[in-house]
PDB file of N, CA and C in Angstrom:
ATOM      1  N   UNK A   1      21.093 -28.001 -40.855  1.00  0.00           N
ATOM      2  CA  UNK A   1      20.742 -26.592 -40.908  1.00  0.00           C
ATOM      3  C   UNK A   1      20.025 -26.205 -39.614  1.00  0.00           C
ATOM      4  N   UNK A   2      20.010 -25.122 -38.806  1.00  0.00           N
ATOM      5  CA  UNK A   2      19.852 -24.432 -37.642  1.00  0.00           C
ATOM      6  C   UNK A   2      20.113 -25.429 -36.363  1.00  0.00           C
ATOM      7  N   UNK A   3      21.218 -26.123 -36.371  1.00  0.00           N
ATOM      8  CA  UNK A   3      21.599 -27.276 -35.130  1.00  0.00           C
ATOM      9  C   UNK A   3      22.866 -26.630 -34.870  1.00  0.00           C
ATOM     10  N   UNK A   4      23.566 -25.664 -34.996  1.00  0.00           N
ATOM     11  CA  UNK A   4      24.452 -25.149 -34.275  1.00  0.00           C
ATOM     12  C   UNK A   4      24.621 -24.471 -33.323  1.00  0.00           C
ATOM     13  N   UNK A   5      25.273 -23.905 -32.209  1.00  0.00           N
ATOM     14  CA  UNK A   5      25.108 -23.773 -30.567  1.00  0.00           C
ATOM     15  C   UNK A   5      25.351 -22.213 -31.301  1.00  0.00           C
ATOM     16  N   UNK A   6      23.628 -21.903 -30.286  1.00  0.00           N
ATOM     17  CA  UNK A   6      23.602 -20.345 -30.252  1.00  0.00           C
ATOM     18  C   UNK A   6      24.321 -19.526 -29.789  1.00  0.00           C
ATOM     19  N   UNK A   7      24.639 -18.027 -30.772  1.00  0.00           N
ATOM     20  CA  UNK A   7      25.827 -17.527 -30.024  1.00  0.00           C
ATOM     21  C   UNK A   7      25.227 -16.615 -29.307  1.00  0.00           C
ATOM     22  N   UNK A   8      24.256 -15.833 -29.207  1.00  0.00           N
ATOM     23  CA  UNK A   8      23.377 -14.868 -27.680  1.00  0.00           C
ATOM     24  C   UNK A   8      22.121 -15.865 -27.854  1.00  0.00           C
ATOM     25  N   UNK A   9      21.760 -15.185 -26.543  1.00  0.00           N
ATOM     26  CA  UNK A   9      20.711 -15.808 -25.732  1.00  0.00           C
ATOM     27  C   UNK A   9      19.611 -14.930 -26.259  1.00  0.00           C
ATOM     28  N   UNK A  10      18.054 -14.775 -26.116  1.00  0.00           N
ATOM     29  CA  UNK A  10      16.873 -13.759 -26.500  1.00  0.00           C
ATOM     30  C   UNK A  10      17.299 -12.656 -26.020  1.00  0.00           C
ATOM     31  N   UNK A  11      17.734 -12.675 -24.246  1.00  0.00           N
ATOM     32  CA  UNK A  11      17.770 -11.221 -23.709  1.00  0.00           C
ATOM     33  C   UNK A  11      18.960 -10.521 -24.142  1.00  0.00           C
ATOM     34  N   UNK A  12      20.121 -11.306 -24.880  1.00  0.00           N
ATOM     35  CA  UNK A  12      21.631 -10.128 -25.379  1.00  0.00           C
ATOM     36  C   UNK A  12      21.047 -10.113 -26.236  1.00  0.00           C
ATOM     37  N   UNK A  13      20.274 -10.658 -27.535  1.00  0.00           N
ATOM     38  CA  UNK A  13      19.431  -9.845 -28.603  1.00  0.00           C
ATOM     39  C   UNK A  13      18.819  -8.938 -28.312  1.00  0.00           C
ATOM     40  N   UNK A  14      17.652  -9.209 -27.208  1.00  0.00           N
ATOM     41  CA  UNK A  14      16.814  -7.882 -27.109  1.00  0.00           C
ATOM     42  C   UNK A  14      17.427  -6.477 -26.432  1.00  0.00           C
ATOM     43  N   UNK A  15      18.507  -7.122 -25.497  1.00  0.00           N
ATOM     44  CA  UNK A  15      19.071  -5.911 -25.085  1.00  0.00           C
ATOM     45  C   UNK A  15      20.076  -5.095 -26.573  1.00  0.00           C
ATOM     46  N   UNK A  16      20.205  -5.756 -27.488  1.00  0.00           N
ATOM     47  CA  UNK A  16      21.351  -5.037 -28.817  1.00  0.00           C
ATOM     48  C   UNK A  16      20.385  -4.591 -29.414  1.00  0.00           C
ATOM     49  N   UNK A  17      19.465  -4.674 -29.833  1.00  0.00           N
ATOM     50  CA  UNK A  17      18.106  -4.357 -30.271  1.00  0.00           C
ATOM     51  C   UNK A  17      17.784  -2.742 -29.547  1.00  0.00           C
ATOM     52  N   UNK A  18      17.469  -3.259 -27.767  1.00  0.00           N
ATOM     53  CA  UNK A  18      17.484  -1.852 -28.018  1.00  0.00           C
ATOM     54  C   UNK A  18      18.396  -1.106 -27.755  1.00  0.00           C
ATOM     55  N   UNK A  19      19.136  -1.125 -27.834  1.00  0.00           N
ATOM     56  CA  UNK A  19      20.433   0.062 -27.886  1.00  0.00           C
ATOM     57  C   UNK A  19      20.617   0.239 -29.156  1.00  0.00           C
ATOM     58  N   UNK A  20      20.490  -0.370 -30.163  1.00  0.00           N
ATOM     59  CA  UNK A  20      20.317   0.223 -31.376  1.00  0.00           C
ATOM     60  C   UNK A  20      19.074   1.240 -31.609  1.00  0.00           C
ATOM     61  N   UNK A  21      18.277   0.950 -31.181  1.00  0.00           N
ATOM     62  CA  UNK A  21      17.129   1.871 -30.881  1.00  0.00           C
ATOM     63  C   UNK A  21      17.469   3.181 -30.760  1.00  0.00           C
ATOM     64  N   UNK A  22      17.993   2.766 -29.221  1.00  0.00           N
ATOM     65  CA  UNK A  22      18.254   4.587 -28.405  1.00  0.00           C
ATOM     66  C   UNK A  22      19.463   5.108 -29.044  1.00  0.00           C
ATOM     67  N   UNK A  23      20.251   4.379 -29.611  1.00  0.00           N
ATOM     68  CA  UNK A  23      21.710   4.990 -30.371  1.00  0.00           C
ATOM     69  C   UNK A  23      21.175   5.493 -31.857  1.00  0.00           C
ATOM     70  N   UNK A  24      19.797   5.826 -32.572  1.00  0.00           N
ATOM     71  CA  UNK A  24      19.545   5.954 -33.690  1.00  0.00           C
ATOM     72  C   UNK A  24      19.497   7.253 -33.980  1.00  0.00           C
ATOM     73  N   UNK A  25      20.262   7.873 -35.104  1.00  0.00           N
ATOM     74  CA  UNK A  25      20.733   8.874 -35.721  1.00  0.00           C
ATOM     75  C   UNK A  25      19.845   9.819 -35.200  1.00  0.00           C
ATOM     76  N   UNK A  26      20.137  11.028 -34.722  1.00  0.00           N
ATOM     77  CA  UNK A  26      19.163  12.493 -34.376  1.00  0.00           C
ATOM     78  C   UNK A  26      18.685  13.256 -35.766  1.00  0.00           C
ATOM     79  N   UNK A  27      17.116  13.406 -35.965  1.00  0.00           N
ATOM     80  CA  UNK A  27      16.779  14.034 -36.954  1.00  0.00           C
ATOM     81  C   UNK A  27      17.501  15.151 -37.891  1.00  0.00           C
ATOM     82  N   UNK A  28      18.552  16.041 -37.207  1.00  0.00           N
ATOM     83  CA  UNK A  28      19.308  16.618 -37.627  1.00  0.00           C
ATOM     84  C   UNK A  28      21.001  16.528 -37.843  1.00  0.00           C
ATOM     85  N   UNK A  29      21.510  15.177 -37.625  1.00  0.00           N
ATOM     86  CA  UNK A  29      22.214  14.667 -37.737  1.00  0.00           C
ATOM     87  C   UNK A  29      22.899  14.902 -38.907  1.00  0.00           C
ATOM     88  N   UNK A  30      24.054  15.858 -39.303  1.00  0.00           N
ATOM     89  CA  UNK A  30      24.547  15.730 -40.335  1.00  0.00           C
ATOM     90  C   UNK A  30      24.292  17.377 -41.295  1.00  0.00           C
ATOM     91  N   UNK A  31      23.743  18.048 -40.510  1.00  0.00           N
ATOM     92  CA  UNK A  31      22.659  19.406 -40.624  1.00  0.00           C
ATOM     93  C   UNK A  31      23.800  20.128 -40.309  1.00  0.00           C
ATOM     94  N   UNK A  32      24.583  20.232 -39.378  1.00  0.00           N
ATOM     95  CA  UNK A  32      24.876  21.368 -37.901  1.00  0.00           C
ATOM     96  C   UNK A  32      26.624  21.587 -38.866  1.00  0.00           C
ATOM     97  N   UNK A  33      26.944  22.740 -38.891  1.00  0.00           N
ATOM     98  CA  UNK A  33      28.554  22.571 -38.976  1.00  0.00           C
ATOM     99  C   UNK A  33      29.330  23.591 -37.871  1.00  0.00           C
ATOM    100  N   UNK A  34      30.539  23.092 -37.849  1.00  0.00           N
ATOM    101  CA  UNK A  34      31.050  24.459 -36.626  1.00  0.00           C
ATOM    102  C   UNK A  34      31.041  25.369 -37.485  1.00  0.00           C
ATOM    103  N   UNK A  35      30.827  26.826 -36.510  1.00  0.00           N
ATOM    104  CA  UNK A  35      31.599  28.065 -37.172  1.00  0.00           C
ATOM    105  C   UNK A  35      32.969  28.574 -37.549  1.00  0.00           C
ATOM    106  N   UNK A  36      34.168  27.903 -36.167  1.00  0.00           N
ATOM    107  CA  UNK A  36      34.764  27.881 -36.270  1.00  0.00           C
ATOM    108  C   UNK A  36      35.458  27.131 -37.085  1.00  0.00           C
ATOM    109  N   UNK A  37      35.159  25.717 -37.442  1.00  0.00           N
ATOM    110  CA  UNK A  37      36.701  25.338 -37.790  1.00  0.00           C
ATOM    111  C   UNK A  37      35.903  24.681 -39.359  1.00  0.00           C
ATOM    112  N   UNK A  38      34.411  24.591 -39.536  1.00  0.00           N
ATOM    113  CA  UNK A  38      33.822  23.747 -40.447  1.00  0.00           C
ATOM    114  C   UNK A  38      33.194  22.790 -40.412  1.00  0.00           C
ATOM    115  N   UNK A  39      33.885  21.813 -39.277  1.00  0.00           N
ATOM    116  CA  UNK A  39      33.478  20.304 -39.619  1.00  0.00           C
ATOM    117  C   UNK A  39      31.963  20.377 -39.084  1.00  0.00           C
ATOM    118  N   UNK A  40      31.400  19.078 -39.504  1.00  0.00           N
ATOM    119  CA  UNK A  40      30.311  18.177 -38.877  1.00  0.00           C
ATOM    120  C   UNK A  40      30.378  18.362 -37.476  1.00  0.00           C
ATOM    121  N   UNK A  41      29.439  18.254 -36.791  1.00  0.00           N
ATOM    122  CA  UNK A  41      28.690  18.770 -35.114  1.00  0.00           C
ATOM    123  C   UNK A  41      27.827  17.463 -35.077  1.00  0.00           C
ATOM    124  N   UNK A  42      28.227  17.079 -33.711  1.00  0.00           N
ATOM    125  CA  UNK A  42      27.897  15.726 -33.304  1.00  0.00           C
ATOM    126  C   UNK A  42      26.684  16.068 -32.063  1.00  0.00           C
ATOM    127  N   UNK A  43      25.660  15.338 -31.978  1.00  0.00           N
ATOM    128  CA  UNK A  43      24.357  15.468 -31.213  1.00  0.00           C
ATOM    129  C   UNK A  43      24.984  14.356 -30.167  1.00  0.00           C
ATOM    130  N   UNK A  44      24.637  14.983 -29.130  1.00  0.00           N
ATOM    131  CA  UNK A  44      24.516  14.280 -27.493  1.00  0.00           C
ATOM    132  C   UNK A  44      23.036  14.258 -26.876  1.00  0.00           C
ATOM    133  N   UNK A  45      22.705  13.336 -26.676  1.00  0.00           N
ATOM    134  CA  UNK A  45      21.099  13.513 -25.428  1.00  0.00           C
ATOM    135  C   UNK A  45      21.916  13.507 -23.618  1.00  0.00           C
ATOM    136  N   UNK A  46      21.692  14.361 -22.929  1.00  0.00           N
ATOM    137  CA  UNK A  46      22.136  14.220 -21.788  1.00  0.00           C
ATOM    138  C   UNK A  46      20.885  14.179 -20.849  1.00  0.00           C
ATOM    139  N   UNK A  47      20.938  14.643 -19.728  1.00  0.00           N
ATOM    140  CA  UNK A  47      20.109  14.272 -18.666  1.00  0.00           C
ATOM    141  C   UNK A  47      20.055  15.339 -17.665  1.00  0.00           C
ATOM    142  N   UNK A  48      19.457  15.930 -17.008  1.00  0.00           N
ATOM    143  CA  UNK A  48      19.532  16.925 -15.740  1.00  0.00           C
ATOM    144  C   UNK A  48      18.810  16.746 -15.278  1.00  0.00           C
ATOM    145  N   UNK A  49      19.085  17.327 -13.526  1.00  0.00           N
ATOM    146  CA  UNK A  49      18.160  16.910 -12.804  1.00  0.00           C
ATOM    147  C   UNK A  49      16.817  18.012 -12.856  1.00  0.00           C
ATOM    148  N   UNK A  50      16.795  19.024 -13.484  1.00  0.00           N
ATOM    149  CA  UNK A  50      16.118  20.071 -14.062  1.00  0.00           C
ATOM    150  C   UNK A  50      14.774  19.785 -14.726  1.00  0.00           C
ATOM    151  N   UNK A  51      15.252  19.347 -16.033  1.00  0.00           N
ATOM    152  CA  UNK A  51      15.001  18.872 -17.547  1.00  0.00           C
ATOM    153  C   UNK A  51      15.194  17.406 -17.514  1.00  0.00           C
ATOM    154  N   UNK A  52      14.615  16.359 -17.891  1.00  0.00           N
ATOM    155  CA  UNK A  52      14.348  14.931 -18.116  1.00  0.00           C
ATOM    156  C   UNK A  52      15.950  14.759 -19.100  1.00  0.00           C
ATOM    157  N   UNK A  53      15.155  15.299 -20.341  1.00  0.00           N
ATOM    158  CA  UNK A  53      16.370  15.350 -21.219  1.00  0.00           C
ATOM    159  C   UNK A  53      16.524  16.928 -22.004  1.00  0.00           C
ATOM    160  N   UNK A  54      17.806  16.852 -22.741  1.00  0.00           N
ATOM    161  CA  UNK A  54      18.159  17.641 -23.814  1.00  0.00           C
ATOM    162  C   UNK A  54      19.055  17.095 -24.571  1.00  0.00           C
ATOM    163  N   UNK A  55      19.064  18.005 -25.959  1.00  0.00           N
ATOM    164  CA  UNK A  55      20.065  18.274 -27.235  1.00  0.00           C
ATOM    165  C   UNK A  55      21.426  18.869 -26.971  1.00  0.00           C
ATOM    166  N   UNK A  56      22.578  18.324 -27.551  1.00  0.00           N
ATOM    167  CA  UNK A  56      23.345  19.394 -27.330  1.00  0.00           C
ATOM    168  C   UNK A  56      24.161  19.085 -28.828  1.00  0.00           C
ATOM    169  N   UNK A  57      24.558  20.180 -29.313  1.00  0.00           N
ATOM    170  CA  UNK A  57      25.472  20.159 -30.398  1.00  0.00           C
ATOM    171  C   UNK A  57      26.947  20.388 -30.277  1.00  0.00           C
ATOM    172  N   UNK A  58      27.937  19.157 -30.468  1.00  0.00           N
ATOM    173  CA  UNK A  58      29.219  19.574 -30.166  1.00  0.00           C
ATOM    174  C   UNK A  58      30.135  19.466 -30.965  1.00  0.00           C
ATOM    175  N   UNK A  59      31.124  20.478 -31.303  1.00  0.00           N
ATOM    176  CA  UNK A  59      32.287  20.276 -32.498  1.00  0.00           C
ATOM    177  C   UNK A  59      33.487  19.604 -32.114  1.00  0.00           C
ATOM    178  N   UNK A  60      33.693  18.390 -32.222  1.00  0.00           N
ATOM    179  CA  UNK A  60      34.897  17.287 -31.334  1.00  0.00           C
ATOM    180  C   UNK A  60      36.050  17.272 -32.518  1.00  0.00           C
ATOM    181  N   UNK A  61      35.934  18.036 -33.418  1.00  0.00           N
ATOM    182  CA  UNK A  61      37.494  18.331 -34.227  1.00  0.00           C
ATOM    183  C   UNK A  61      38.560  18.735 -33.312  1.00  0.00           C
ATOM    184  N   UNK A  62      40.055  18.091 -33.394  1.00  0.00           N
ATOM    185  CA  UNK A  62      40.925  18.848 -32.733  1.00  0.00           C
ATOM    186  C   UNK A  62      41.898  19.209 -33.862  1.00  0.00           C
ATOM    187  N   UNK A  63      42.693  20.149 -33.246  1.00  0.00           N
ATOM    188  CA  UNK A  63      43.449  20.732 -34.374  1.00  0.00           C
ATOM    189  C   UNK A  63      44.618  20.530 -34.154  1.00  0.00           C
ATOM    190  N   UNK A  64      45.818  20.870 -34.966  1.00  0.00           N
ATOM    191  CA  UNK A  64      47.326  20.315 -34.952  1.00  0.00           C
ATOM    192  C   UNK A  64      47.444  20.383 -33.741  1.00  0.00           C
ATOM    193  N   UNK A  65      47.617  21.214 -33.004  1.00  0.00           N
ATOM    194  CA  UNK A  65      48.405  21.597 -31.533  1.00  0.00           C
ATOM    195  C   UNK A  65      47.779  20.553 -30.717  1.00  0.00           C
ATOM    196  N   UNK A  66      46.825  19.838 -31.042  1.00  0.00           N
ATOM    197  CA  UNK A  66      46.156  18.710 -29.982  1.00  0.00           C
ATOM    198  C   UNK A  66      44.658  19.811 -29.444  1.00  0.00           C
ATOM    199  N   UNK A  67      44.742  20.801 -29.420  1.00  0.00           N
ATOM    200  CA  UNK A  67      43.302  21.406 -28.915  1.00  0.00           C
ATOM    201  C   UNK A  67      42.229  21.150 -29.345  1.00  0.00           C
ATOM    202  N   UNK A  68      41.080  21.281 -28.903  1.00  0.00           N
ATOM    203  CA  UNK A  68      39.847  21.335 -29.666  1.00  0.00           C
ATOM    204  C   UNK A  68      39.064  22.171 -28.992  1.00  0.00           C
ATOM    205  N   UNK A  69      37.918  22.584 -29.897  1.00  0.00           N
ATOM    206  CA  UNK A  69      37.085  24.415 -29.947  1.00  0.00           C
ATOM    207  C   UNK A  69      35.736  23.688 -28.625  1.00  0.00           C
ATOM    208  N   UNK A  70      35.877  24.584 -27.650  1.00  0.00           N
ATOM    209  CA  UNK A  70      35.242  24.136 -26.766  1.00  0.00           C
ATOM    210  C   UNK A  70      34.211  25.462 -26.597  1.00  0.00           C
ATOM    211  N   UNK A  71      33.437  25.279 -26.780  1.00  0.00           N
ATOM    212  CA  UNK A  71      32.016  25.926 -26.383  1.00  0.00           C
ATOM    213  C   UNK A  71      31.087  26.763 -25.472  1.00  0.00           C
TER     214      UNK A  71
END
């Protein structure tokens, strides 16, 4: 029992660790719907050189024709 060859090392744990972290659900996650078409609205954190960070809410449904409702 625990004599078998490790499959990550500490640092690919700690690095999956935290990216699970920073990838963790946005407080309103699951809140937001489009106007247009209905569905669920997906949260992005982006970056500017402005603003450190922001929110953005986006509706990534596409519809028969291949389009999707762009913002």
């Amino acid at each position: 029992m625990g004599t078998h060859e490790k499959l990550k090392t500490q640092e690919e744990h700690d690095a999956i660790v935290e990216r699970f972290v920073k990838n963790r659900l946005m407080p309103l996650s699951g809140l937001l719907y489009c106007e247009k078409c209905g569905c669920r609205m997906q949260f992005r954190v982006g970056k500017s050189k402005k603003q450190d960070q922001y929110w953005r809410a986006l509706c990534y449904h596409h519809y028969k024709g291949g389009s999707k409702y762009e913002q």
